[in-house]
C-alpha atoms as a PDB file:
ATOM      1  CA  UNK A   1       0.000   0.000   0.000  1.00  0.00           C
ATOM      2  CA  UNK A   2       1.592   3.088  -1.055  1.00  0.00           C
ATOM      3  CA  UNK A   3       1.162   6.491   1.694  1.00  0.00           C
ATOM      4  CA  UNK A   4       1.251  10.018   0.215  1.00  0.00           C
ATOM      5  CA  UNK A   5       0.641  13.654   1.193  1.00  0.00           C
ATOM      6  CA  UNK A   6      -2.982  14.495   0.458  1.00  0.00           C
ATOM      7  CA  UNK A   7      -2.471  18.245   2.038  1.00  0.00           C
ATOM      8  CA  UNK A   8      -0.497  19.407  -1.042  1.00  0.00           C
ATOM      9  CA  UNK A   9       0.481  17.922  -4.429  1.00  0.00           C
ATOM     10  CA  UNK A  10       2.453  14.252  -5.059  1.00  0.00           C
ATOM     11  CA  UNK A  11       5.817  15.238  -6.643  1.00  0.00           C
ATOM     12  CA  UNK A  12       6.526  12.255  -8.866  1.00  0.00           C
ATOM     13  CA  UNK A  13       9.350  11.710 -11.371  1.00  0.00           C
ATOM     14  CA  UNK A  14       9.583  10.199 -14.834  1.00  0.00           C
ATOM     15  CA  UNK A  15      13.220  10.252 -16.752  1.00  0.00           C
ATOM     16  CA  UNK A  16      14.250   8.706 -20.044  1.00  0.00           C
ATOM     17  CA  UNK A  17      15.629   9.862 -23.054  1.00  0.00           C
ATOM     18  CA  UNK A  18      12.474  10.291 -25.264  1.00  0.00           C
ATOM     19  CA  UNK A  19      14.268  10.451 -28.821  1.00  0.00           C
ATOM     20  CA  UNK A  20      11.876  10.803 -31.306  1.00  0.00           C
ATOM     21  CA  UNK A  21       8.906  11.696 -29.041  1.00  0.00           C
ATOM     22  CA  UNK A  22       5.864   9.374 -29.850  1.00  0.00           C
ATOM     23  CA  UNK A  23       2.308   7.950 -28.813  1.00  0.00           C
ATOM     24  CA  UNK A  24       4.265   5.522 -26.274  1.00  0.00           C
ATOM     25  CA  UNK A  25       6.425   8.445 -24.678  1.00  0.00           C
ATOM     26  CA  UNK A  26       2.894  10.216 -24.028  1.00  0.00           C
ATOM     27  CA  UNK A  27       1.396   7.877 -22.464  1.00  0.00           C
ATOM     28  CA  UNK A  28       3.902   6.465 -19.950  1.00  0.00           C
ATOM     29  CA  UNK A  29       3.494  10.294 -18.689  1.00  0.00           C
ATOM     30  CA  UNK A  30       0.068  10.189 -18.982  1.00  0.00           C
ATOM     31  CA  UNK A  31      -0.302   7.114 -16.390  1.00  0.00           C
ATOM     32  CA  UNK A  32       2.800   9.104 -14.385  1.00  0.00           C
ATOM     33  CA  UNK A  33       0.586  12.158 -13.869  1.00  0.00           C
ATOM     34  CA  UNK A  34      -2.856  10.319 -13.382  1.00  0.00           C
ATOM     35  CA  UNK A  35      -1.047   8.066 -10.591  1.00  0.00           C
ATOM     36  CA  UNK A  36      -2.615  10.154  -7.694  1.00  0.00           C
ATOM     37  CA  UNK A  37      -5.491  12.870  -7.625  1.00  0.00           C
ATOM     38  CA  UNK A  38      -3.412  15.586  -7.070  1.00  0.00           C
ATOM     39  CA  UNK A  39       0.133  15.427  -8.679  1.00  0.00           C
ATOM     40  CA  UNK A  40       2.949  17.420 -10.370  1.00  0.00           C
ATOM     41  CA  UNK A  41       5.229  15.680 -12.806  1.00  0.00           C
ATOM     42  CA  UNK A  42       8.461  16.301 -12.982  1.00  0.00           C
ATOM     43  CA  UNK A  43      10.071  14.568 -16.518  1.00  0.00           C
ATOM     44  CA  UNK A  44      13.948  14.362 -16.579  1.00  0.00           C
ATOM     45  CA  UNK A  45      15.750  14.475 -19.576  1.00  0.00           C
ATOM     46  CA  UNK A  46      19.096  13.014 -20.184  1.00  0.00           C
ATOM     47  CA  UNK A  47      22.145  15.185 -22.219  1.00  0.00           C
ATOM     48  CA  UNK A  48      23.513  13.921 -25.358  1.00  0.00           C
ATOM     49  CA  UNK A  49      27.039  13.093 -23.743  1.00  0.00           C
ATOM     50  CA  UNK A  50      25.793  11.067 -21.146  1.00  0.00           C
ATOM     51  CA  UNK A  51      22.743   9.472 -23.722  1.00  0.00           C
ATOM     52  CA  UNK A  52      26.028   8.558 -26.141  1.00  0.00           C
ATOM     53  CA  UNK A  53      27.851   7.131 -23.559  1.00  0.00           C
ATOM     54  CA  UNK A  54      25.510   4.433 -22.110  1.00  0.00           C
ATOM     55  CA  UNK A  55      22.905   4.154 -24.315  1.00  0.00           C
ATOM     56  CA  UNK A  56      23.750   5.088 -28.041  1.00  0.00           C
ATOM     57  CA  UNK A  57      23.439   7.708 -30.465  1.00  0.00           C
ATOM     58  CA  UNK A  58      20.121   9.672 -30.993  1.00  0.00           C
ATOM     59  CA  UNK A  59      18.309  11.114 -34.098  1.00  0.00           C
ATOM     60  CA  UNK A  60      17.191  13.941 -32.092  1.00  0.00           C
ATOM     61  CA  UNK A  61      19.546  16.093 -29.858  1.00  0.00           C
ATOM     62  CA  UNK A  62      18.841  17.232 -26.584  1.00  0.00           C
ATOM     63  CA  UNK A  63      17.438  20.897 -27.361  1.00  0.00           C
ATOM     64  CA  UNK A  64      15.330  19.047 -29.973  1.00  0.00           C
ATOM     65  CA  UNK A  65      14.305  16.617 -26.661  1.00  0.00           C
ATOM     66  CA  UNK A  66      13.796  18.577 -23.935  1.00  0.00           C
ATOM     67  CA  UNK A  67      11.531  20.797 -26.305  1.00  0.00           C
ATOM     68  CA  UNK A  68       8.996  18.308 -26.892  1.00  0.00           C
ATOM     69  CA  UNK A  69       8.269  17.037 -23.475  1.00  0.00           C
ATOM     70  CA  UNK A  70       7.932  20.886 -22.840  1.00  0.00           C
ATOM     71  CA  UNK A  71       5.267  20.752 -25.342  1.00  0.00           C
ATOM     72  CA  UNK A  72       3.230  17.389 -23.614  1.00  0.00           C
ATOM     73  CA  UNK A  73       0.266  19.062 -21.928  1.00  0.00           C
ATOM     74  CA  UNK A  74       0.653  15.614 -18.289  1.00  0.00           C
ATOM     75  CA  UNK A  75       4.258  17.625 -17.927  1.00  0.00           C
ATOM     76  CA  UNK A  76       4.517  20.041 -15.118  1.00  0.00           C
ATOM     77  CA  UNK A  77       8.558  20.598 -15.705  1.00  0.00           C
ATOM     78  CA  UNK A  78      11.346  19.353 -17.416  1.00  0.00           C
ATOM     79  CA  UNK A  79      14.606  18.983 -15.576  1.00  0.00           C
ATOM     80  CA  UNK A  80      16.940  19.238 -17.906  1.00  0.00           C
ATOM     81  CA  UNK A  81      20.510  17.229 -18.188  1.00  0.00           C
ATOM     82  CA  UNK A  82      18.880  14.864 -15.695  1.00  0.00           C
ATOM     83  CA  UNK A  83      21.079  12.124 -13.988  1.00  0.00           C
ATOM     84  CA  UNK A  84      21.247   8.466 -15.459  1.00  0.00           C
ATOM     85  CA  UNK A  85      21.070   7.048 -12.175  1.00  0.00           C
ATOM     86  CA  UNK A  86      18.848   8.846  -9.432  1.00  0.00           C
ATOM     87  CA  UNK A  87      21.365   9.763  -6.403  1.00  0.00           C
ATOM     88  CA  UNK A  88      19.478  11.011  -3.138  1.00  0.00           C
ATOM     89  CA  UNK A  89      20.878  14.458  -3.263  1.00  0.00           C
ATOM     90  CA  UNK A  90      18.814  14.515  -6.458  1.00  0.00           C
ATOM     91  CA  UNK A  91      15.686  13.031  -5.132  1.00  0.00           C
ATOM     92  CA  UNK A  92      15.770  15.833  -1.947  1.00  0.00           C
ATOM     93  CA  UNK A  93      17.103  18.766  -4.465  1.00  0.00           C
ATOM     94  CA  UNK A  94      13.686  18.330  -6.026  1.00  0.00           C
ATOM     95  CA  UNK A  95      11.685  17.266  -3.233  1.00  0.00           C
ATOM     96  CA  UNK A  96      10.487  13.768  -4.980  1.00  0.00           C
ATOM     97  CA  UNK A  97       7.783  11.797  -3.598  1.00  0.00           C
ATOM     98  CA  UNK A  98       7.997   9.005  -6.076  1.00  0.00           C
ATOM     99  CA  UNK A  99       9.673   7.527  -9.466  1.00  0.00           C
ATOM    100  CA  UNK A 100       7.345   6.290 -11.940  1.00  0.00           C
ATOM    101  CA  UNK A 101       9.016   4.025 -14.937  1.00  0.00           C
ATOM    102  CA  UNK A 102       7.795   0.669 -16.160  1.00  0.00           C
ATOM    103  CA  UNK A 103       8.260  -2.376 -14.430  1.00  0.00           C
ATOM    104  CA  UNK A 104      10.867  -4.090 -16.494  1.00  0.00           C
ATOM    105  CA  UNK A 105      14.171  -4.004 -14.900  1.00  0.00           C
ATOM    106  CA  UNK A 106      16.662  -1.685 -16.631  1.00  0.00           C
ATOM    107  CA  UNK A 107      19.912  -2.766 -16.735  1.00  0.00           C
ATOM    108  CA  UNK A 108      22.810   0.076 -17.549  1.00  0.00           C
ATOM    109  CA  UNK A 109      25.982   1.454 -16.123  1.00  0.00           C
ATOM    110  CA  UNK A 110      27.174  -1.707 -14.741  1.00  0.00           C
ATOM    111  CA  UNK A 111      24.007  -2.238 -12.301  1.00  0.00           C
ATOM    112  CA  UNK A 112      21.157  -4.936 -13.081  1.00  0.00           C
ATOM    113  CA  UNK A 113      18.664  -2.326 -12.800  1.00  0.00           C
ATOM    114  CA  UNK A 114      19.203   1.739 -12.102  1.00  0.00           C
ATOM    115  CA  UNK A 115      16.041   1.587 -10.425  1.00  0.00           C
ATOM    116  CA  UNK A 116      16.541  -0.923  -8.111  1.00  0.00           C
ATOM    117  CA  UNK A 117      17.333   1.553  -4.765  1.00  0.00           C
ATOM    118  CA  UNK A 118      14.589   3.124  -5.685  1.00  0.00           C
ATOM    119  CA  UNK A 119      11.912  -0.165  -5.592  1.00  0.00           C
ATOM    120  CA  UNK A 120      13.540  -0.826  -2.083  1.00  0.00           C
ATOM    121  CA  UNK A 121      12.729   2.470  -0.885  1.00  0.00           C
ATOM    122  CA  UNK A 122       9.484   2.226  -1.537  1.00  0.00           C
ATOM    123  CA  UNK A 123       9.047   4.870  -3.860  1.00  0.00           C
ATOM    124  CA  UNK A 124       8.479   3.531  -7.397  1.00  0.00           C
ATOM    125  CA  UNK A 125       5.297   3.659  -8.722  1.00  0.00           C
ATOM    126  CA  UNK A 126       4.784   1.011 -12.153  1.00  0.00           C
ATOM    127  CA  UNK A 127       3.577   2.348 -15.387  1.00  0.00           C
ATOM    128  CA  UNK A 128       2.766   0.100 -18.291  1.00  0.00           C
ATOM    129  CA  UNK A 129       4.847  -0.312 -21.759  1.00  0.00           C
ATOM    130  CA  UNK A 130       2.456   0.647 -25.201  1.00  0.00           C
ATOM    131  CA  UNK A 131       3.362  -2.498 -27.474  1.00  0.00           C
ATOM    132  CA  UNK A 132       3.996  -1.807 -30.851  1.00  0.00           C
ATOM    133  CA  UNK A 133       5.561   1.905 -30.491  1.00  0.00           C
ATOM    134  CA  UNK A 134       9.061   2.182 -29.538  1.00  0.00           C
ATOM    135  CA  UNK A 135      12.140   4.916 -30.194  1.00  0.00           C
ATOM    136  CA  UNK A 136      13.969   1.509 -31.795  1.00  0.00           C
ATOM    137  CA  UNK A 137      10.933   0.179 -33.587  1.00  0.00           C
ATOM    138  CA  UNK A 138      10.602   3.687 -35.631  1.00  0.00           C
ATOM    139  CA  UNK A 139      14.365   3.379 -36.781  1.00  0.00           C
ATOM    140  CA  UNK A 140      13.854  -0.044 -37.878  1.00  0.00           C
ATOM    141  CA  UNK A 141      11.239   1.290 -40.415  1.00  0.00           C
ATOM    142  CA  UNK A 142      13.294   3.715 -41.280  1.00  0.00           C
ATOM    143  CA  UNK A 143      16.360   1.847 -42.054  1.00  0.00           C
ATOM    144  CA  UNK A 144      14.369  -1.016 -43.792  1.00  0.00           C
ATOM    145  CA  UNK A 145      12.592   1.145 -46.050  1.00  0.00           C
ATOM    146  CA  UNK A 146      15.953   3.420 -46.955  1.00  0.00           C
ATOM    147  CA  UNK A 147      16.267   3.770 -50.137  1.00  0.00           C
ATOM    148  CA  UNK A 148      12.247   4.785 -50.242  1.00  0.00           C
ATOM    149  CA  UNK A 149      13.165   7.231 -47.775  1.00  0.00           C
ATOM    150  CA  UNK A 150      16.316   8.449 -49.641  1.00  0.00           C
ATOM    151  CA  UNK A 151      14.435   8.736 -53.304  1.00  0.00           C
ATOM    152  CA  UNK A 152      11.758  10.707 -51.021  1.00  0.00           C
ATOM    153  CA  UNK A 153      14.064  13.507 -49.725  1.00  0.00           C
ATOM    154  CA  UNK A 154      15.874  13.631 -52.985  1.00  0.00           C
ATOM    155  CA  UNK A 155      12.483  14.473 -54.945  1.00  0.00           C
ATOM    156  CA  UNK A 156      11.715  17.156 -51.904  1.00  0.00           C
ATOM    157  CA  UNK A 157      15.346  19.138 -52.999  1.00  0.00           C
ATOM    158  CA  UNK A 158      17.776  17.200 -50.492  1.00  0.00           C
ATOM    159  CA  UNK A 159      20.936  17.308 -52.177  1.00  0.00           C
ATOM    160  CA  UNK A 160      22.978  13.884 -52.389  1.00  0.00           C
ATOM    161  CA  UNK A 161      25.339  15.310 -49.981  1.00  0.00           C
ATOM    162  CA  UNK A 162      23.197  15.898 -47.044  1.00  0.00           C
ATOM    163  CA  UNK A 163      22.004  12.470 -47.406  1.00  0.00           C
ATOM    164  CA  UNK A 164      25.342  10.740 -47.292  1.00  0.00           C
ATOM    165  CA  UNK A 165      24.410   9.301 -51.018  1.00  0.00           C
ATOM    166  CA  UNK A 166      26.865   7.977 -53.190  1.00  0.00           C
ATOM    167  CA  UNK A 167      27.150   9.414 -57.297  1.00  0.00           C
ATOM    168  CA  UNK A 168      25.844   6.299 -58.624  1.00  0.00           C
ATOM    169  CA  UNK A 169      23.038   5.808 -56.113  1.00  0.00           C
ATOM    170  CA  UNK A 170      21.809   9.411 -56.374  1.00  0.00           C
ATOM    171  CA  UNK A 171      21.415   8.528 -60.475  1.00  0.00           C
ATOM    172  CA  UNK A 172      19.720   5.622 -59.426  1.00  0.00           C
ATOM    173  CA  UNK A 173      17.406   7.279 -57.484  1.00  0.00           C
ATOM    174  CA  UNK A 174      16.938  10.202 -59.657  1.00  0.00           C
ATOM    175  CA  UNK A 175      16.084   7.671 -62.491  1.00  0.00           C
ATOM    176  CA  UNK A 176      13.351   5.315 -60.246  1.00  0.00           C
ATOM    177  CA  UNK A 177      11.843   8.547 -59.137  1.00  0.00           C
ATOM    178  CA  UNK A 178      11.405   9.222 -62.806  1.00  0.00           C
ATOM    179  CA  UNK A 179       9.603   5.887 -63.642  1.00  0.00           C
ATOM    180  CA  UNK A 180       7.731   6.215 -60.668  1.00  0.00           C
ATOM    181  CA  UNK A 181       6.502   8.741 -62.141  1.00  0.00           C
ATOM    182  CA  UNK A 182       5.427   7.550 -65.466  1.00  0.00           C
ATOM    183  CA  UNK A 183       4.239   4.716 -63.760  1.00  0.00           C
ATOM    184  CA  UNK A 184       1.217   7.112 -61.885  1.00  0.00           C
ATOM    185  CA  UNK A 185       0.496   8.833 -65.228  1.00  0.00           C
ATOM    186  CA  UNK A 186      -0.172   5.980 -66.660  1.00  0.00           C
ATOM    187  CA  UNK A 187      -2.288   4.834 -63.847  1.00  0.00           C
ATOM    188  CA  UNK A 188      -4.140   8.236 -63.341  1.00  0.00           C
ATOM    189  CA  UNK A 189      -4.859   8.042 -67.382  1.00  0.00           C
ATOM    190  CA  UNK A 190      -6.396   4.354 -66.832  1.00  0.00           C
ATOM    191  CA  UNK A 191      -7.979   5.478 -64.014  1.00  0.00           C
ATOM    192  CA  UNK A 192      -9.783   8.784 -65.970  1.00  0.00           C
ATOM    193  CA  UNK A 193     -10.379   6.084 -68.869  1.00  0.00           C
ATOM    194  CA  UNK A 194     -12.541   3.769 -66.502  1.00  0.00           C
ATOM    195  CA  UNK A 195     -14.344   6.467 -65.223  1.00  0.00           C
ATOM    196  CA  UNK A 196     -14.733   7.547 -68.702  1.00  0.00           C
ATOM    197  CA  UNK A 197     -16.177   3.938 -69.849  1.00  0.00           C
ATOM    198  CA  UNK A 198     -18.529   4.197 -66.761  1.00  0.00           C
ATOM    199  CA  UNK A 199     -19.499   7.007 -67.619  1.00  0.00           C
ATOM    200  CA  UNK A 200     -20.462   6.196 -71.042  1.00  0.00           C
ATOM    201  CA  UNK A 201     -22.090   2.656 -70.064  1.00  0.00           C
ATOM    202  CA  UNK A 202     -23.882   4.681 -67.752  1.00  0.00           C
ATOM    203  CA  UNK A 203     -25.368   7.124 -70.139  1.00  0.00           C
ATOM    204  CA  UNK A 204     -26.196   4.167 -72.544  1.00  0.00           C
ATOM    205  CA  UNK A 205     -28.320   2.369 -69.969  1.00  0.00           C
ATOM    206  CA  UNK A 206     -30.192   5.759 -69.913  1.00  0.00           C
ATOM    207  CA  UNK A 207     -30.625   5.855 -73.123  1.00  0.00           C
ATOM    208  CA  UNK A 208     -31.618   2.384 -74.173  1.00  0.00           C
ATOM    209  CA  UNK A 209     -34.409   2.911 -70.905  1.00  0.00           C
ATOM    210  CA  UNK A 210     -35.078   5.493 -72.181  1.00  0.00           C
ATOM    211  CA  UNK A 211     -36.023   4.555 -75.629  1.00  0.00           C
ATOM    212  CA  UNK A 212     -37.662   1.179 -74.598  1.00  0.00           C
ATOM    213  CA  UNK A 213     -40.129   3.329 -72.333  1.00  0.00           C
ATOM    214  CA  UNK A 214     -40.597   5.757 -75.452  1.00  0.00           C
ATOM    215  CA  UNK A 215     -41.026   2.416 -77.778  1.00  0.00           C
ATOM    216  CA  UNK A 216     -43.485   1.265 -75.647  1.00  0.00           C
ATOM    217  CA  UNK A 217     -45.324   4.528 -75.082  1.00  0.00           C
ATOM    218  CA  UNK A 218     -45.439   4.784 -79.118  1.00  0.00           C
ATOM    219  CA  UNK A 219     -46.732   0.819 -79.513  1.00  0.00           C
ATOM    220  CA  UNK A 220     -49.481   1.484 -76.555  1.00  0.00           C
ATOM    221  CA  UNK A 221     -50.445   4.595 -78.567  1.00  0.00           C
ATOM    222  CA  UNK A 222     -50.677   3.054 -81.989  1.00  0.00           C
ATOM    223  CA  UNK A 223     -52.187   0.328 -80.811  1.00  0.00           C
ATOM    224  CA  UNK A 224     -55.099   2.476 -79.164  1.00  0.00           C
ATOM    225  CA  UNK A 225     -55.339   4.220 -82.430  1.00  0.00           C
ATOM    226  CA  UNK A 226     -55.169   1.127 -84.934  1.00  0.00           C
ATOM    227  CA  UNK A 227     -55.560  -1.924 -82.889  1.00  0.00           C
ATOM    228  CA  UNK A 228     -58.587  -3.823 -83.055  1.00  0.00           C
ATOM    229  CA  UNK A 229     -60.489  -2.219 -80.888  1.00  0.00           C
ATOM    230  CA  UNK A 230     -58.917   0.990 -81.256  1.00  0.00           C
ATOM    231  CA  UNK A 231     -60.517   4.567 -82.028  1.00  0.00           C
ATOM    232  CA  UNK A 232     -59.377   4.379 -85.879  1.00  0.00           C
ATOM    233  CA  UNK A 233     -61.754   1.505 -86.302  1.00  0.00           C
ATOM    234  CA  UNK A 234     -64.484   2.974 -84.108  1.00  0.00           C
ATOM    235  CA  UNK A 235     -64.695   6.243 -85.834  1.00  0.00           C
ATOM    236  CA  UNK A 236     -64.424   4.722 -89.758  1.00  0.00           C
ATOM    237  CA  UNK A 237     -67.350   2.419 -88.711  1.00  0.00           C
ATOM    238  CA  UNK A 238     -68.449   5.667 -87.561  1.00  0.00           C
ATOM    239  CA  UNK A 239     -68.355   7.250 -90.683  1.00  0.00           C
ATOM    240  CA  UNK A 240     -69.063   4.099 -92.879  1.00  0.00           C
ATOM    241  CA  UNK A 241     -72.608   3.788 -91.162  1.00  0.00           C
ATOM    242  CA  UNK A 242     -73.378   7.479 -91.855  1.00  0.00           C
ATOM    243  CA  UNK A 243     -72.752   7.260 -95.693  1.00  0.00           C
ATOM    244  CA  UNK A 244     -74.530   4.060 -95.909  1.00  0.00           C
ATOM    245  CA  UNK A 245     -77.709   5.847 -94.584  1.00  0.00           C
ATOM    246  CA  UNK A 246     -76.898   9.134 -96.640  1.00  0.00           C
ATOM    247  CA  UNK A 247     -76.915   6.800-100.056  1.00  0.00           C
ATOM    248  CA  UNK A 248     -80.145   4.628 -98.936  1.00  0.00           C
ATOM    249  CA  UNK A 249     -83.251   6.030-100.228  1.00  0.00           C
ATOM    250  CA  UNK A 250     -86.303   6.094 -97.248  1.00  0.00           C
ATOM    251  CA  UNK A 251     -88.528   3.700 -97.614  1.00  0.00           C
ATOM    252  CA  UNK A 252     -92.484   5.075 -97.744  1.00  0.00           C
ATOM    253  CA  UNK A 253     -94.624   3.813 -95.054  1.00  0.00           C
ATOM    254  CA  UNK A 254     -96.448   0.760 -95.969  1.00  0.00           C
ATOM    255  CA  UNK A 255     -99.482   2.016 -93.889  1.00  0.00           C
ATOM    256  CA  UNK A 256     -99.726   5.383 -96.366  1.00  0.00           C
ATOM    257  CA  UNK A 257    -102.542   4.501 -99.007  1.00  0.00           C
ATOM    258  CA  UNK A 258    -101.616   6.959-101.794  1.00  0.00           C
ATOM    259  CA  UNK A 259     -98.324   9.323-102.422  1.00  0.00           C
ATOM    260  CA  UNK A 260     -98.871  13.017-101.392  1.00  0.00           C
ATOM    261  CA  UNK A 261     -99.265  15.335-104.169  1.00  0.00           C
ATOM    262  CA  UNK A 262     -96.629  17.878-105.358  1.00  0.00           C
ATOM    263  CA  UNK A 263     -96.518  21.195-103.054  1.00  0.00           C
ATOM    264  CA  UNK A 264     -96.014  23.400-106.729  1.00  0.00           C
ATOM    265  CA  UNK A 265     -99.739  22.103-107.877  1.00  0.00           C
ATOM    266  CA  UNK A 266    -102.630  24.124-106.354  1.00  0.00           C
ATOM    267  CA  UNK A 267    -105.339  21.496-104.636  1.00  0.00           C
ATOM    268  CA  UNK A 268    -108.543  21.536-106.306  1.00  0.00           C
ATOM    269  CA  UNK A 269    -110.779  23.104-104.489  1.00  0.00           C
ATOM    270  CA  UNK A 270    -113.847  21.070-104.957  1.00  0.00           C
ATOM    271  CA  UNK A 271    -113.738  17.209-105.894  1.00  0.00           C
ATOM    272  CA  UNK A 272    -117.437  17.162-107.108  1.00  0.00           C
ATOM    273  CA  UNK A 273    -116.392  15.010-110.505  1.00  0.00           C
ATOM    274  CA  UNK A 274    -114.978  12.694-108.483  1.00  0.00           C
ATOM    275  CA  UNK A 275    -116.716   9.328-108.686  1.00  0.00           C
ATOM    276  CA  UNK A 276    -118.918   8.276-105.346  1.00  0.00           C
ATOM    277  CA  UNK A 277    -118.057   4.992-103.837  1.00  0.00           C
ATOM    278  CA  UNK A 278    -121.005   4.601-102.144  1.00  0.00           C
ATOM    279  CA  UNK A 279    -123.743   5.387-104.682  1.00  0.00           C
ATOM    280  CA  UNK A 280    -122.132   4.093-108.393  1.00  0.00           C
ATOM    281  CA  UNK A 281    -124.206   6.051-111.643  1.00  0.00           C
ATOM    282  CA  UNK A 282    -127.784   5.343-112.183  1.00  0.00           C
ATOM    283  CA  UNK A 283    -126.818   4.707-116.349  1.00  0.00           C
ATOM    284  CA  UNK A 284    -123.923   4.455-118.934  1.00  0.00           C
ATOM    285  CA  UNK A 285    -125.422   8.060-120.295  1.00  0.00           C
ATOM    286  CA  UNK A 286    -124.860   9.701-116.508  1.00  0.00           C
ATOM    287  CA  UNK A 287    -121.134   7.719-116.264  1.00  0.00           C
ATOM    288  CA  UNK A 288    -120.000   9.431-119.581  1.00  0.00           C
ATOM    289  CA  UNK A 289    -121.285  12.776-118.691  1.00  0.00           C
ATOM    290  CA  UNK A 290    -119.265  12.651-115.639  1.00  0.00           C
ATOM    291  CA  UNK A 291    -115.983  11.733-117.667  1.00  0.00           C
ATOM    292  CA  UNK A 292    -116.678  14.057-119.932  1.00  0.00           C
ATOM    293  CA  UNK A 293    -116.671  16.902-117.439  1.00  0.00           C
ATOM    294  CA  UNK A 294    -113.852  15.544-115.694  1.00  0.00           C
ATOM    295  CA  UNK A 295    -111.778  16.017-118.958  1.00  0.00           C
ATOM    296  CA  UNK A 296    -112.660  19.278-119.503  1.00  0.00           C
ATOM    297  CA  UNK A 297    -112.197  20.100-115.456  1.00  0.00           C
ATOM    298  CA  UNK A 298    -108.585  19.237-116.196  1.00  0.00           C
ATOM    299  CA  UNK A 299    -108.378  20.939-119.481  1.00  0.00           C
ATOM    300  CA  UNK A 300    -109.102  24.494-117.065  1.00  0.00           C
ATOM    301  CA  UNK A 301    -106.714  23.213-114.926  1.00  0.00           C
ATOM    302  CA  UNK A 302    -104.071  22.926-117.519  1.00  0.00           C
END
């Protein structure tokens, strides 16, 4: 069970070297600073002479260190050319409750692990590793993939020189940083030439809907007009029907005994010659009197 003040802040202590300041680096400080409710993280920072000596050269030198853990919004302060192994003038100079680091024993300037006074003490606090991320693990990549890397700062205006690349590899570069190039104009020209082919398969689906809708609109139309029920047929039956009855003569009534007389002639006004049905002439000599003024009746008429 670990004891600390709770009437002021916990003063704890994180060191490394933090070359190449990364995801892991930030969160190892992260856990450092969220170890207690109330703390104040102090991060150490080791030189470049004394990083060189035990532990190897670094891409990034110490100005370039200590300014990025200034920058990490869990530090509090950055102690500067910080101490590879933690003495306990150190730990009183800047009143240290506890060390925070990760578990795994570190082994380095002839001891099995710099931290191990520290453990017995009773103030280290354990923080865990991020798997994956490492200072070492982002030089491997880089190394590994050199000559991308190389052809990459060549085509951003390095200069052979400042790269520490020989004549013949700088023209080698030069030259696959040409074809690379051809090689993505050709691939941006068969990329605009599929789009181009979709495109145009597109807008001849469109068009062959669009024409069998129209085909069908103009068969469902003709087919009203001319089928066989359609209004073509309806209206020349239509019109057949009414020429038929303009060309056939009306027939008189059978019921009509006699035809009418012509409108132009003027009715007779009397009809006394006019034979009677019911009462036939007395004699031959009245019968031809009676023609005989019937003919000349008609002779006035005339």
């Amino acid at each position: 069970m670990v004891f600390y003040p709770v009437d002021r802040p916990v003063r704890v202590y994180a060191d490394g070297i933090f070359d190449l300041f990364h995801s892991g680096h930030a969160r190892a400080l992260m856990q450092a600073k969220t170890l207690f409710p109330n703390s104040y993280l102090l991060v150490g920072v080791c030189s470049d002479d004394l990083t060189h000596k035990f532990k190897g050269f670094t891409v990034m030198n110490e100005a370039e260190r200590y300014e990025a853990l200034r920058h990490c919004r869990y530090v509090d302060e950055v102690i500067r050319d910080a101490p590879w192994t933690l003495t306990p003038e150190f730990l009183e100079k800047h009143k240290i409750d506890f060390v925070a680091h990760d578990d795994i024993p570190y082994s380095s300037a002839g001891s099995d692990d710099v931290y191990k006074h520290i453990k017995e003490a009773g103030m280290f606090v354990p923080t865990q590793r991020t798997e994956g991320i490492s200072t070492s693990d982002i030089i491997t990549r880089i190394v590994r993939d050199y000559d991308v890397y190389a052809r990459r700062n060549l085509q951003r205006g390095y200069t052979a020189k400042e790269l520490n690349v020989s004549f013949i590899n700088e023209k080698k570069y030069r030259f696959q940083n040409q074809v690379d190039k051809m090689k993505e104009k050709v691939k941006n020209v068969e990329e605009r030439s599929k789009e181009f082919v979709n495109r145009v398969e597109e807008k001849s689906h469109d068009l062959i809907q669009k024409w069998e809708e129209k085909s069908r609109e103009f068969i469902g139309n003709f087919l009203e007009l001319f089928g066989p029920d359609g209004a073509w047929k309806q209206m020349f039956q239509e019109r057949s029907s009414r020429m038929l009855q303009a060309l056939s003569p009306k027939q008189s009534p059978v019921s009509s005994p006699t035809r009418s007389r012509s409108p132009s002639r003027s009715p007779s006004p009397t009809f006394s010659w006019l034979p009677n049905k019911t009462s036939p002439p007395s004699s031959p000599k009245a019968a031809s009197a009676s023609i005989s003024s019937m003919s000349e009746g008609d002779e006035d008429e005339k």
